[in-house]
C-alpha atoms as a PDB file:
ATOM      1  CA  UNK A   1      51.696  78.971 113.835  1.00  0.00           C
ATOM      2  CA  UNK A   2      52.418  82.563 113.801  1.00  0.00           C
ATOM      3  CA  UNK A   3      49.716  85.030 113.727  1.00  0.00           C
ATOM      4  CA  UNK A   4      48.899  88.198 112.186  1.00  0.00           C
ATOM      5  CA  UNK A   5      46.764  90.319 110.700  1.00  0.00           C
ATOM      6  CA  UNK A   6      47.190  92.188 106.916  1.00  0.00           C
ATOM      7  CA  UNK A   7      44.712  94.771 108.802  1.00  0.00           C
ATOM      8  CA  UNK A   8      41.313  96.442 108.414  1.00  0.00           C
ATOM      9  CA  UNK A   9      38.688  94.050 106.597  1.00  0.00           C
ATOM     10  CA  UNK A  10      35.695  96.571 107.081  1.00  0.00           C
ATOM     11  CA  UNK A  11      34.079  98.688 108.853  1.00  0.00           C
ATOM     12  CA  UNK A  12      30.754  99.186 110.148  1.00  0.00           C
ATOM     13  CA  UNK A  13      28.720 102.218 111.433  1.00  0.00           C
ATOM     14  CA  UNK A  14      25.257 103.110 112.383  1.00  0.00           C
ATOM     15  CA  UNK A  15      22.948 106.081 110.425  1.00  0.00           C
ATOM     16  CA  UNK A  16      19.590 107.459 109.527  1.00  0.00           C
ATOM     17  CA  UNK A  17      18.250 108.394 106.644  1.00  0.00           C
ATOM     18  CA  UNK A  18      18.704 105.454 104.225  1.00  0.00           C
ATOM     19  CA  UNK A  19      18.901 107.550 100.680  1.00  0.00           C
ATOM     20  CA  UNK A  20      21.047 110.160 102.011  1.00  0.00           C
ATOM     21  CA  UNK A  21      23.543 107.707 103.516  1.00  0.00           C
ATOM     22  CA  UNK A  22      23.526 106.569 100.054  1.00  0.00           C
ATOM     23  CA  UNK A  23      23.805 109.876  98.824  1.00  0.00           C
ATOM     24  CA  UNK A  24      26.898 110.680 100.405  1.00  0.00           C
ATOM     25  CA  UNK A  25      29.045 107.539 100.028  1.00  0.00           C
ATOM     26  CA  UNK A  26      28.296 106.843  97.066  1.00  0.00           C
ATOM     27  CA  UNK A  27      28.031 110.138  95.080  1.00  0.00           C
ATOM     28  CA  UNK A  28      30.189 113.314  97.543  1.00  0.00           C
ATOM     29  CA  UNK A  29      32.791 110.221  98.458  1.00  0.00           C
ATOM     30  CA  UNK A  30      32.942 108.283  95.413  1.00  0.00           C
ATOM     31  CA  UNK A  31      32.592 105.277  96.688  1.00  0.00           C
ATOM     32  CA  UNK A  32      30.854 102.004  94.908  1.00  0.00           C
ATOM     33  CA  UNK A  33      27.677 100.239  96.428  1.00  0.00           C
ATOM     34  CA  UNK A  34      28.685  96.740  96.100  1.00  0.00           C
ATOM     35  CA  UNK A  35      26.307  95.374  98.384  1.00  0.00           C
ATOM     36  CA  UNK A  36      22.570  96.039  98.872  1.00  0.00           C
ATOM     37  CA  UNK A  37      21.410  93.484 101.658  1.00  0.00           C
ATOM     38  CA  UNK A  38      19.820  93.480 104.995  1.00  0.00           C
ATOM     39  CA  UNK A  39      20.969  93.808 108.588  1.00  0.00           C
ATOM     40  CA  UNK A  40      21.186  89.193 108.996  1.00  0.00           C
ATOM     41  CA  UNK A  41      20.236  90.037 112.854  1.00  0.00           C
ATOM     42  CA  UNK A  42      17.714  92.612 111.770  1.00  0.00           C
ATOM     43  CA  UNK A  43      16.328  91.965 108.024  1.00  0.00           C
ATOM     44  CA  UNK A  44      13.932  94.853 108.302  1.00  0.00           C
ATOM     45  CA  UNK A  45      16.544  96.937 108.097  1.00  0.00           C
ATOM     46  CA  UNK A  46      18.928  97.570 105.274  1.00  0.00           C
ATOM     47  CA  UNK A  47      22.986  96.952 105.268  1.00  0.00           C
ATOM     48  CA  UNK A  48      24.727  98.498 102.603  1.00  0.00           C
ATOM     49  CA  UNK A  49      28.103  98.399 101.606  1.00  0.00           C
ATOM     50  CA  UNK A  50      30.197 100.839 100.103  1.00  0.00           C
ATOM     51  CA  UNK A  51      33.859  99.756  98.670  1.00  0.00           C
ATOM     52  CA  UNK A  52      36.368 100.307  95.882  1.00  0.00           C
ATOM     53  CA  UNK A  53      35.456  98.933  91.807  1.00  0.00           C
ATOM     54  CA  UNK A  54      35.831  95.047  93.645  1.00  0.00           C
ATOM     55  CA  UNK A  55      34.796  95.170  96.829  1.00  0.00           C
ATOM     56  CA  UNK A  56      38.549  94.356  97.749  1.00  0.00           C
ATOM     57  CA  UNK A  57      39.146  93.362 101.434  1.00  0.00           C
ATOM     58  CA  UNK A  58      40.458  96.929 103.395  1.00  0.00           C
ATOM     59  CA  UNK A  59      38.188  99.132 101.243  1.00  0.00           C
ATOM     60  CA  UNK A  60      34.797  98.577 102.625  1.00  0.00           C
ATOM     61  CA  UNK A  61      32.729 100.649 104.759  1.00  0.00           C
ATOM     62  CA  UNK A  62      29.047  99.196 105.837  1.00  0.00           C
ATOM     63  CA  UNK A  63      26.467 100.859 107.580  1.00  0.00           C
ATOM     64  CA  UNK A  64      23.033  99.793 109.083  1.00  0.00           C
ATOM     65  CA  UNK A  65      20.313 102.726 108.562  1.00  0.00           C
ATOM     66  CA  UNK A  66      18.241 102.474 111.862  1.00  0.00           C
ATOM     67  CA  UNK A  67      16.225 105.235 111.560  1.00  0.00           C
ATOM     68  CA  UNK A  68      14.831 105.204 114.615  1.00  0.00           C
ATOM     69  CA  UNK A  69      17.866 105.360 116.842  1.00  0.00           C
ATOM     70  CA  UNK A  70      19.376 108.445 118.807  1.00  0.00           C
ATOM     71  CA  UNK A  71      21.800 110.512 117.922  1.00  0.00           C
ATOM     72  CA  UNK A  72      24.702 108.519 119.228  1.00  0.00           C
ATOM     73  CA  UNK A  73      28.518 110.176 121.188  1.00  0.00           C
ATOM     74  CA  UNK A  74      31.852 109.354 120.500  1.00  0.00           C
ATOM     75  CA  UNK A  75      33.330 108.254 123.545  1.00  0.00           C
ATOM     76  CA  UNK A  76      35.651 105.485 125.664  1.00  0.00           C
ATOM     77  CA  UNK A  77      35.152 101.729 124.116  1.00  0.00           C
ATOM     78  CA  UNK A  78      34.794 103.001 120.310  1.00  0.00           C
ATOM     79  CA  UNK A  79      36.256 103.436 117.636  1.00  0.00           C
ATOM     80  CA  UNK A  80      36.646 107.457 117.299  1.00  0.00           C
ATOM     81  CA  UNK A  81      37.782 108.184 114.187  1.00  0.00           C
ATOM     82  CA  UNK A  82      38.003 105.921 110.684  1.00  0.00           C
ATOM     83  CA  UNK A  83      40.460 107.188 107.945  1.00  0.00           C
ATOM     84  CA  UNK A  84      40.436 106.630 104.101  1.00  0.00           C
ATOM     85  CA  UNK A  85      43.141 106.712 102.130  1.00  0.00           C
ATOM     86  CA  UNK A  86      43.698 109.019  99.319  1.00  0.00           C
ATOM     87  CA  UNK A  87      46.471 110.027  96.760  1.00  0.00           C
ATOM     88  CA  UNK A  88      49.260 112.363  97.356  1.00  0.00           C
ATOM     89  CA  UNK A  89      47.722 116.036  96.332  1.00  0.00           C
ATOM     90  CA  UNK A  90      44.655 115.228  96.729  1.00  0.00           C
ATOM     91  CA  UNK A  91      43.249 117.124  99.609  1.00  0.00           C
ATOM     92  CA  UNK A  92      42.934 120.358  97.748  1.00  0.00           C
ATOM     93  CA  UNK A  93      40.283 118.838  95.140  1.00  0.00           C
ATOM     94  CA  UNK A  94      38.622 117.118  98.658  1.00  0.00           C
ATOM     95  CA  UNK A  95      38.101 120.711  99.813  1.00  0.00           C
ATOM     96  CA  UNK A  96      36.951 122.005  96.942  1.00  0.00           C
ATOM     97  CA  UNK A  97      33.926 119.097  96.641  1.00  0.00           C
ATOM     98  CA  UNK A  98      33.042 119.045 100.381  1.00  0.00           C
ATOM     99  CA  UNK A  99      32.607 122.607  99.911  1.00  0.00           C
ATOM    100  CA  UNK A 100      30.181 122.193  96.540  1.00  0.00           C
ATOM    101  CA  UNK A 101      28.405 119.451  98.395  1.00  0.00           C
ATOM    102  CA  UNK A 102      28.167 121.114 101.610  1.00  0.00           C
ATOM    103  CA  UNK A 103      29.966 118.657 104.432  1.00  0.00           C
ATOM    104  CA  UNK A 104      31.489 119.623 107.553  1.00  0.00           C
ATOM    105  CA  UNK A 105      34.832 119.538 107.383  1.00  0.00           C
ATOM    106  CA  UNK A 106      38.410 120.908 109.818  1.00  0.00           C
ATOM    107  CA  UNK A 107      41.663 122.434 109.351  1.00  0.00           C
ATOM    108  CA  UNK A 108      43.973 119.734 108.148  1.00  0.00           C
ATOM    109  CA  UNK A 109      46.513 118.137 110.342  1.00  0.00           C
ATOM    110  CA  UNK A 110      50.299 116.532 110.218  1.00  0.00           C
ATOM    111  CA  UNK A 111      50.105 113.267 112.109  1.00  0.00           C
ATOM    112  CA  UNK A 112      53.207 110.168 111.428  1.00  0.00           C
ATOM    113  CA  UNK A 113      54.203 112.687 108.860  1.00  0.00           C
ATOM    114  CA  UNK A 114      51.510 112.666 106.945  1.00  0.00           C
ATOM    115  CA  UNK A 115      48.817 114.923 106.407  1.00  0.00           C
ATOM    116  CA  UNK A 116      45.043 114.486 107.343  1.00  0.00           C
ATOM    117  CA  UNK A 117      41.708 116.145 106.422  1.00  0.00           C
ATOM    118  CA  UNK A 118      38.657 115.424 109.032  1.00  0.00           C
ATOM    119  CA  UNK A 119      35.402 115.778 108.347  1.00  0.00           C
ATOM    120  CA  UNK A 120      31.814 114.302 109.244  1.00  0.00           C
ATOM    121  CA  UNK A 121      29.280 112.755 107.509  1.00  0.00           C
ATOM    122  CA  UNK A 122      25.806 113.488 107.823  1.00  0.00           C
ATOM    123  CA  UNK A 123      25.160 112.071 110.808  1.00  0.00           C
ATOM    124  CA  UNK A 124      28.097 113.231 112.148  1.00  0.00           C
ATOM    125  CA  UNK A 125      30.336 110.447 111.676  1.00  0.00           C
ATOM    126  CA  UNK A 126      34.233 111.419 112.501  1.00  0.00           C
ATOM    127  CA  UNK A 127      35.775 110.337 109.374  1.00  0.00           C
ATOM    128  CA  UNK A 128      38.931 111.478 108.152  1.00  0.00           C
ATOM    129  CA  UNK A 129      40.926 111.375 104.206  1.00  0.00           C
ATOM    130  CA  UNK A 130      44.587 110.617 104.670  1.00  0.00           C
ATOM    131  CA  UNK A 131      47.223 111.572 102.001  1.00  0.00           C
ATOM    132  CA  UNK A 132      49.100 108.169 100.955  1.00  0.00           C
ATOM    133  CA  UNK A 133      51.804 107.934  98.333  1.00  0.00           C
ATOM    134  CA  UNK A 134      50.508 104.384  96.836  1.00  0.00           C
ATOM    135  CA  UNK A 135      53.081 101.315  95.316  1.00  0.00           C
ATOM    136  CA  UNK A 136      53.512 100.452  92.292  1.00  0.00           C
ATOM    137  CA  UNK A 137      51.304  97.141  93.250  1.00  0.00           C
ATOM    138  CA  UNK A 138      48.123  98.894  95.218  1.00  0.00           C
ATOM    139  CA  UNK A 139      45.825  96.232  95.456  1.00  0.00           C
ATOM    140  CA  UNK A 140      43.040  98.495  95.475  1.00  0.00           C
ATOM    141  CA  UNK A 141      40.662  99.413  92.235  1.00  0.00           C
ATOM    142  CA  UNK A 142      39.151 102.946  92.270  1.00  0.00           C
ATOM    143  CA  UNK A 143      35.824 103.630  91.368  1.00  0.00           C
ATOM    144  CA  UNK A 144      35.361 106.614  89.484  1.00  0.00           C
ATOM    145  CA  UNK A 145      31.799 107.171  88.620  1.00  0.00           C
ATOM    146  CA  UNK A 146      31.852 110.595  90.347  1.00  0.00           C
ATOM    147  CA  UNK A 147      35.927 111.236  92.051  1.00  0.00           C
ATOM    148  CA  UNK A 148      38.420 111.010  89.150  1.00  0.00           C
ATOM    149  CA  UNK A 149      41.108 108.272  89.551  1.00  0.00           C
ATOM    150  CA  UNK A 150      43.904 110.075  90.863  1.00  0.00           C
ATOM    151  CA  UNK A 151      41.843 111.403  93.881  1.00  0.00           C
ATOM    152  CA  UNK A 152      40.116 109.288  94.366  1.00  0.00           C
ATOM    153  CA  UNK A 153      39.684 107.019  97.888  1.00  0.00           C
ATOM    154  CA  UNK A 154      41.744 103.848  97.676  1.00  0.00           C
ATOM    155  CA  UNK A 155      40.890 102.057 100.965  1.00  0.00           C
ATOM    156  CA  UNK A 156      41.095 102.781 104.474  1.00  0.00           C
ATOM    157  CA  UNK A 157      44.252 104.012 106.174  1.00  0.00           C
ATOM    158  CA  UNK A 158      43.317 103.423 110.026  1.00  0.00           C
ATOM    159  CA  UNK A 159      40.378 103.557 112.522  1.00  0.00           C
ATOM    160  CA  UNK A 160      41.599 105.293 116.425  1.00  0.00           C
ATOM    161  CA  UNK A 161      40.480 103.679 119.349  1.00  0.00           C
ATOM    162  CA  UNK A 162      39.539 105.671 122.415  1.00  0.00           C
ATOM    163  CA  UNK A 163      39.793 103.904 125.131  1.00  0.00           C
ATOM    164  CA  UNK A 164      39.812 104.274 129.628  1.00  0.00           C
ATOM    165  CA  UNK A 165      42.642 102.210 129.699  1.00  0.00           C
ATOM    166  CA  UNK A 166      44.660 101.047 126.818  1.00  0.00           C
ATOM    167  CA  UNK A 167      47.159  98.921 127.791  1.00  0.00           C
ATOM    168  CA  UNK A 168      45.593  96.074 127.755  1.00  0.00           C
ATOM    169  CA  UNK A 169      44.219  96.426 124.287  1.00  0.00           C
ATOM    170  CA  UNK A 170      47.944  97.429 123.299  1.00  0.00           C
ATOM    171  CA  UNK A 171      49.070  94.223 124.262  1.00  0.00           C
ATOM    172  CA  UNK A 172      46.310  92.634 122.466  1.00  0.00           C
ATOM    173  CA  UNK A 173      46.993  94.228 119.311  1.00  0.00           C
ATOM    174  CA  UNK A 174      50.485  93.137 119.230  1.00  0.00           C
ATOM    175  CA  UNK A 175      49.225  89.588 120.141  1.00  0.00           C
ATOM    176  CA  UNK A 176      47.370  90.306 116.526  1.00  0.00           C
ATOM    177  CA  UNK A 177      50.502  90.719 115.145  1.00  0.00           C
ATOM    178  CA  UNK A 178      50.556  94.535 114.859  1.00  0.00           C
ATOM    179  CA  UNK A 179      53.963  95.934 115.529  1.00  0.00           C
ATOM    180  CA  UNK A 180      53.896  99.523 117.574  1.00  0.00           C
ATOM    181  CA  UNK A 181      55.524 102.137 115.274  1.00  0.00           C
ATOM    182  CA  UNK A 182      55.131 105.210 118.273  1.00  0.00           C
ATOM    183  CA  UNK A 183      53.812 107.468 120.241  1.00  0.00           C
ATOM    184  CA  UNK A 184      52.985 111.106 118.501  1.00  0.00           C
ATOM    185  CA  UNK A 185      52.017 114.240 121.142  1.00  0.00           C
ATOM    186  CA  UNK A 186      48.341 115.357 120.343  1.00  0.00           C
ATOM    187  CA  UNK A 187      46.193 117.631 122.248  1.00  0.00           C
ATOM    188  CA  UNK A 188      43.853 114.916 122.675  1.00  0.00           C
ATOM    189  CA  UNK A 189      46.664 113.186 124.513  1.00  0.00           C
ATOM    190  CA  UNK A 190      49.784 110.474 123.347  1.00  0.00           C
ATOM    191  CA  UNK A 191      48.442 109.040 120.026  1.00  0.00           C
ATOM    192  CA  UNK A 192      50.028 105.205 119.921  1.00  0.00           C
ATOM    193  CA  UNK A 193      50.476 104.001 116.612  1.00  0.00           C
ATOM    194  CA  UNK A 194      50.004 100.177 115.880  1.00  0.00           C
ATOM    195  CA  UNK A 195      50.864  98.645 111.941  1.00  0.00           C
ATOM    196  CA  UNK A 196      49.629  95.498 110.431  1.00  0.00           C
ATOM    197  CA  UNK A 197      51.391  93.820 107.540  1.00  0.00           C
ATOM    198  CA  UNK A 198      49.398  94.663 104.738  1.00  0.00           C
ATOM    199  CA  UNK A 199      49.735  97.783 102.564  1.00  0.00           C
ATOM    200  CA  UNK A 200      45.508  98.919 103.277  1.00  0.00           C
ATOM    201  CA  UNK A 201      43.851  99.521 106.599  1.00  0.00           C
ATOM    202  CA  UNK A 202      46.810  98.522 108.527  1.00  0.00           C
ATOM    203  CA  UNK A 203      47.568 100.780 111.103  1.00  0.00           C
ATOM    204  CA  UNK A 204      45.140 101.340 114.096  1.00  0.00           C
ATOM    205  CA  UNK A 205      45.938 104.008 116.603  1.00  0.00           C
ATOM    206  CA  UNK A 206      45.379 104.318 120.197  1.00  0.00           C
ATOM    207  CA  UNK A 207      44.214 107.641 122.397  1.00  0.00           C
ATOM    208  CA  UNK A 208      43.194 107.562 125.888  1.00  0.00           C
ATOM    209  CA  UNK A 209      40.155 109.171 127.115  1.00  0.00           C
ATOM    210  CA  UNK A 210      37.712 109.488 129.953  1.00  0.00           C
ATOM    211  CA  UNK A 211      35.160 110.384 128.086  1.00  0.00           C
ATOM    212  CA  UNK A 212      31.750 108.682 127.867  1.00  0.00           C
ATOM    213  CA  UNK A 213      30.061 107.544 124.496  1.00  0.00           C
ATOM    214  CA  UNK A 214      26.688 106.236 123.419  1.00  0.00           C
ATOM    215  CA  UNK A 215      25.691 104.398 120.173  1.00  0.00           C
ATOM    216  CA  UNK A 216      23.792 105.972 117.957  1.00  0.00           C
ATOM    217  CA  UNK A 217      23.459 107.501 114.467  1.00  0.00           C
ATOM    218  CA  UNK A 218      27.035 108.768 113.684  1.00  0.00           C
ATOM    219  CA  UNK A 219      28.932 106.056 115.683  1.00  0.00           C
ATOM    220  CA  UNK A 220      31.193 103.093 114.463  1.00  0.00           C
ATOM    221  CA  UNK A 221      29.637  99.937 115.419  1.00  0.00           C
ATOM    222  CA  UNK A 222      32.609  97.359 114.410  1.00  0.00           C
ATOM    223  CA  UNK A 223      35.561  97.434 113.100  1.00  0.00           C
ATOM    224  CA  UNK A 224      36.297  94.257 111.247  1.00  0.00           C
ATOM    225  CA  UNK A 225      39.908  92.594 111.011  1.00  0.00           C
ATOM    226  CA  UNK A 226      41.111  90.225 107.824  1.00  0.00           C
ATOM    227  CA  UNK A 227      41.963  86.927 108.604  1.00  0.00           C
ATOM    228  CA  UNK A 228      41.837  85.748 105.394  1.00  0.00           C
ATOM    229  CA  UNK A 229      41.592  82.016 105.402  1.00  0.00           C
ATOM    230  CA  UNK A 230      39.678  79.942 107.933  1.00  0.00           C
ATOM    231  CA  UNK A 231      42.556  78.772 109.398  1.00  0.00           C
ATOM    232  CA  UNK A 232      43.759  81.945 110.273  1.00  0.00           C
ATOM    233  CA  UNK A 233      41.024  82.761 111.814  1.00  0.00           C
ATOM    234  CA  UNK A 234      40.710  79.738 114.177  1.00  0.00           C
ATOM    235  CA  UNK A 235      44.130  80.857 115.058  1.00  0.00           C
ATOM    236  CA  UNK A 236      43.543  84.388 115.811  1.00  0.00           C
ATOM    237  CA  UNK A 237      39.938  83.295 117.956  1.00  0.00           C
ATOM    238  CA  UNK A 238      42.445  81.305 119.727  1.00  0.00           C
ATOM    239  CA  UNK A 239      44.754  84.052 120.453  1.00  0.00           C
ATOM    240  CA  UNK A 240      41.744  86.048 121.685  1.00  0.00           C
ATOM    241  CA  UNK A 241      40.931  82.703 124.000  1.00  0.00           C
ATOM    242  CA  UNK A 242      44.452  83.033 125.523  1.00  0.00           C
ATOM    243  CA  UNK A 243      44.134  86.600 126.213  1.00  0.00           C
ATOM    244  CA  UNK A 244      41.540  85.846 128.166  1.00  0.00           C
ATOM    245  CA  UNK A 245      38.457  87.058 126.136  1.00  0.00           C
ATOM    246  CA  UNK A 246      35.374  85.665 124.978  1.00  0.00           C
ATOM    247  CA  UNK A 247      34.847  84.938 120.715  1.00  0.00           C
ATOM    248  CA  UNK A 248      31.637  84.053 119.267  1.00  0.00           C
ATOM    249  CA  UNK A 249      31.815  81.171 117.274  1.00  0.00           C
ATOM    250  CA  UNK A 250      32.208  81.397 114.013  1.00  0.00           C
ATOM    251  CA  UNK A 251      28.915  83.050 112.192  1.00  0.00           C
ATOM    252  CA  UNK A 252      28.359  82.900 108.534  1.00  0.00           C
ATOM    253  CA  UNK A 253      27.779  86.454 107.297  1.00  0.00           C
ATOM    254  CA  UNK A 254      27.225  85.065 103.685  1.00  0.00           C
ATOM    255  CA  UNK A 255      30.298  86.937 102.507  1.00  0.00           C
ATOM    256  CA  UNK A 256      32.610  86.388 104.790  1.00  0.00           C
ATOM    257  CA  UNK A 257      32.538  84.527 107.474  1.00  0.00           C
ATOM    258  CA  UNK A 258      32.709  85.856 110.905  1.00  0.00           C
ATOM    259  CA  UNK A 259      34.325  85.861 114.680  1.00  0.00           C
ATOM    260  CA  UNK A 260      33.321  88.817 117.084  1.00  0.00           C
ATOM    261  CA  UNK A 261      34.883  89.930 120.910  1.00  0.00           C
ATOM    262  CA  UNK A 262      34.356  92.676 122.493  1.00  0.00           C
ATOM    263  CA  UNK A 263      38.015  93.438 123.302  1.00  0.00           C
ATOM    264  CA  UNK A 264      39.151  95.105 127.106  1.00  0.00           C
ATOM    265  CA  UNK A 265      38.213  98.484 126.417  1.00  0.00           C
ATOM    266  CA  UNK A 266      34.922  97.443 124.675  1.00  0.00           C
ATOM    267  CA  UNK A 267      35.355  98.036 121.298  1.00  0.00           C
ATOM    268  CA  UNK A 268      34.071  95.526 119.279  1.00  0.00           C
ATOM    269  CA  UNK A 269      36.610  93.378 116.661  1.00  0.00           C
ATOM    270  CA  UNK A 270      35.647  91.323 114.187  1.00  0.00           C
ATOM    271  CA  UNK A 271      37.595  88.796 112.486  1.00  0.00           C
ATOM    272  CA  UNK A 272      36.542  88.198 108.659  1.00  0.00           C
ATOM    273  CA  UNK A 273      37.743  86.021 106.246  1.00  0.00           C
ATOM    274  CA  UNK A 274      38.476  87.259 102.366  1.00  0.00           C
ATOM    275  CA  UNK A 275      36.149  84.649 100.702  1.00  0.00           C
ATOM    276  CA  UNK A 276      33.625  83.925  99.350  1.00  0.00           C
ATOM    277  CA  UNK A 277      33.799  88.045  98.486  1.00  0.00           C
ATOM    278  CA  UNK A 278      30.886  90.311  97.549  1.00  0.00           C
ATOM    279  CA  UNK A 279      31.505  88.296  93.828  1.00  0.00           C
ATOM    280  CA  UNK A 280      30.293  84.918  94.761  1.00  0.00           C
ATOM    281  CA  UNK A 281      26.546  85.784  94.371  1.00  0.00           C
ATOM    282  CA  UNK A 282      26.805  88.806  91.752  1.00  0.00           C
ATOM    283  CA  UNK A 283      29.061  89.566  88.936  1.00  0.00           C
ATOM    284  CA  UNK A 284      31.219  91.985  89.220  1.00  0.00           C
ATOM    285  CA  UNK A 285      29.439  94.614  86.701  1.00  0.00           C
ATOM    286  CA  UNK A 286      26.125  93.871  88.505  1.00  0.00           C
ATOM    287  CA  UNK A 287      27.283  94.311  92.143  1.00  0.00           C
ATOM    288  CA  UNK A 288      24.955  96.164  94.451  1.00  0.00           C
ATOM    289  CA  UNK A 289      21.880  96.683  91.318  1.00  0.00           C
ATOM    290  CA  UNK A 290      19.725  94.684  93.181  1.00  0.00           C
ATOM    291  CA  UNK A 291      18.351  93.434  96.948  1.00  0.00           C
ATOM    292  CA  UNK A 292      20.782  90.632  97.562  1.00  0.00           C
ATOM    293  CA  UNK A 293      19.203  88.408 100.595  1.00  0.00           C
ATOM    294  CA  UNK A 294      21.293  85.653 102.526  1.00  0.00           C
ATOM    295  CA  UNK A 295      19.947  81.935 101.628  1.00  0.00           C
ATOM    296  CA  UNK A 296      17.992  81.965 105.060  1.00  0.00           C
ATOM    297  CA  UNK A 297      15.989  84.905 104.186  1.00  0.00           C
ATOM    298  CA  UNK A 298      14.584  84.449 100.696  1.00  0.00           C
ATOM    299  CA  UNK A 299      11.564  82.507 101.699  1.00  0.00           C
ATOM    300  CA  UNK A 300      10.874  85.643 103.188  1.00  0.00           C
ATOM    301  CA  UNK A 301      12.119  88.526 100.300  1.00  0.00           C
ATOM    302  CA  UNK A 302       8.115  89.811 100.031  1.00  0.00           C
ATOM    303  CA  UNK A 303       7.659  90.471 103.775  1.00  0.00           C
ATOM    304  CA  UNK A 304      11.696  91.806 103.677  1.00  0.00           C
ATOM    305  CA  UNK A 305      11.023  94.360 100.781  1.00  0.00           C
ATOM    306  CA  UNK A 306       7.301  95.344 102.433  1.00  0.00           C
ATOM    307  CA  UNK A 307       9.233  96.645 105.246  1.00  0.00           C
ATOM    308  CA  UNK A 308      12.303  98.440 103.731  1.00  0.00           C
ATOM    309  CA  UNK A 309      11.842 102.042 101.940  1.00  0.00           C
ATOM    310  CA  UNK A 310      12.642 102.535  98.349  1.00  0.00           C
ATOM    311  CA  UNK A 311      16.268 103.932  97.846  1.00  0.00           C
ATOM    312  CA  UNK A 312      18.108 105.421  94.339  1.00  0.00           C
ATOM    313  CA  UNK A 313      21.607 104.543  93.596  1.00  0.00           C
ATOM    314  CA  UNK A 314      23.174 108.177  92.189  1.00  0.00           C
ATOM    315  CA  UNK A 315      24.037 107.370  88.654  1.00  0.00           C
ATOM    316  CA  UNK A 316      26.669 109.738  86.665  1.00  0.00           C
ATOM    317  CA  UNK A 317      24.571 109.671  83.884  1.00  0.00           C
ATOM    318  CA  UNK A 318      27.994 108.607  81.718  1.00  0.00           C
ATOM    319  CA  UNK A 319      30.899 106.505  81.463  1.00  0.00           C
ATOM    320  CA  UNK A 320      33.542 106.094  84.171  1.00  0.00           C
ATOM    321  CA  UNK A 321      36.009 109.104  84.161  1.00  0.00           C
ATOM    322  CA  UNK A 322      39.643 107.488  84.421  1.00  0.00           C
ATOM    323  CA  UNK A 323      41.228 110.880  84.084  1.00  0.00           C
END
């Protein structure tokens, strides 16, 4: 059985404040709350979700609010930088609302041909908007409570791994199934660019670097590969085996379900599966209104909402702009 990945499945980084992270992805990035849960190895503390209209595998990014954590560094055995996705001529209306809501954001950049826009998020979380001309068939569905449709962010486009010594985790990646497309001169040092088969989150790139990192608010803590069906991933956990690594077994994250290993540099992949989806315990047109609590926990959703703080999902105040 051949093996390979379509790409990115999600992504998952650590922050403070609970209302402001909700603030900003949801309401300065556009982006759709489709889950409102708790951290399954830590239900005192919340794990939200923030997607396209769906929830569509590739679009997701998830973060765990520990308040009481450190500031945390970008450095060797993370994942440095996570990219979105936007449409062609877009970056000038991304300016313009990063201004009006205040974020941190750099020059823009040409990278593979195509051009980028970093910027942080309020816990300084390097995230970057990439300019994509999308197919005729994008499987992704915009949300556009607050970011009209044609800017706004359809998916991710890539996360960069720094890391001491890449080769290894080259080789793995390729093992994956992603093909190398090159190697692109930066000041940071030769960017290696990796491509999975799918049309979102499918490229990953490689940097080297000797710098040192700590976790901490503002730091990726996953990044989480599709293997859509079961079988695939029992075949990519096996692939992982060969390499020499160390999977989990497979966890049931209520969602999806779930293989993790710490690859050579120390990053750590996940491997999800598409189903059951954020859908399979709230409608569509309901997802992320309410505290949704895995099976295990509900015996327990009194003592679970005692300990987590109220939060406020920004509302529009009006119907969906599509234009």
């Amino acid at each position: 059985m051949t093996v390979s990945t379509p790409g990115i499945h999600h992504v998952t980084c650590i922050a403070g404040d609970p209302q402001r992270t909700i603030n900003f992805w949801v309401e300065t990035l556009g982006l759709r709350l489709v889950k409102r849960s708790v951290n399954q190895d830590d239900p005192g503390t919340y794990h939200f979700f923030f997607a396209d209209a769906e929830g569509t595998p590739g679009t997701s990014m998830t973060v765990f609010p520990w308040e009481g954590m450190r500031q945390g560094k970008v450095g060797s055995g993370q994942v440095a930088r996570t990219a979105f996705r936007v449409p062609t001529d877009s970056l000038d209306y991304w300016e313009d609302r990063f201004e009006e809501y205040g974020v941190e954001y750099q020059d823009r950049v040409e990278r593979f041909g195509e051009t980028v826009l970093p910027f942080s998020d309020p816990d300084g979380l390097p995230v970057e908007l990439v300019e994509v001309d999308l197919s005729a068939d994008e499987p992704t569905v915009p949300w556009t409570e607050f970011v009209p449709k044609q800017h706004a962010i359809r998916g991710f486009h890539s996360v960069t791994l720094w890391l001491t010594h890449p080769d290894r985790t080259a080789d793995l990646l390729r093992e994956m199934g992603l093909e190398k497309l090159g190697t692109e001169e930066a000041a940071d040092g030769d960017r290696v660019r990796f491509a999975a088969s799918g049309p979102v989150g499918k490229y990953v790139d490689v940097l080297p670097t000797t710098q040192n990192g700590r976790q901490g608010h503002g730091i990726v803590h996953h990044v989480a590969f599709q293997t859509p069906t079961e079988e695939d991933q029992a075949a990519m956990r096996s692939v992982f085996q060969s390499a020499g690594l160390r999977p989990t077994q497979q966890i049931n994250r209520h969602w999806f379900r779930s293989v993790y290993c710490r690859e050579f540099g120390g990053v750590l992949f996940e491997l999800a599966t598409s189903e059951p989806g954020y859908t399979s315990d709230e409608p569509r047109s309901e997802l992320g209104e309410r505290l949704v609590l895995p099976s295990e926990f509900e015996a327990r959703r009194e003592e679970i909402e005692d300990q987590l703080v109220e939060i406020t999902v920004p509302r529009a105040g009006s119907a969906q702009a599509e234009e």
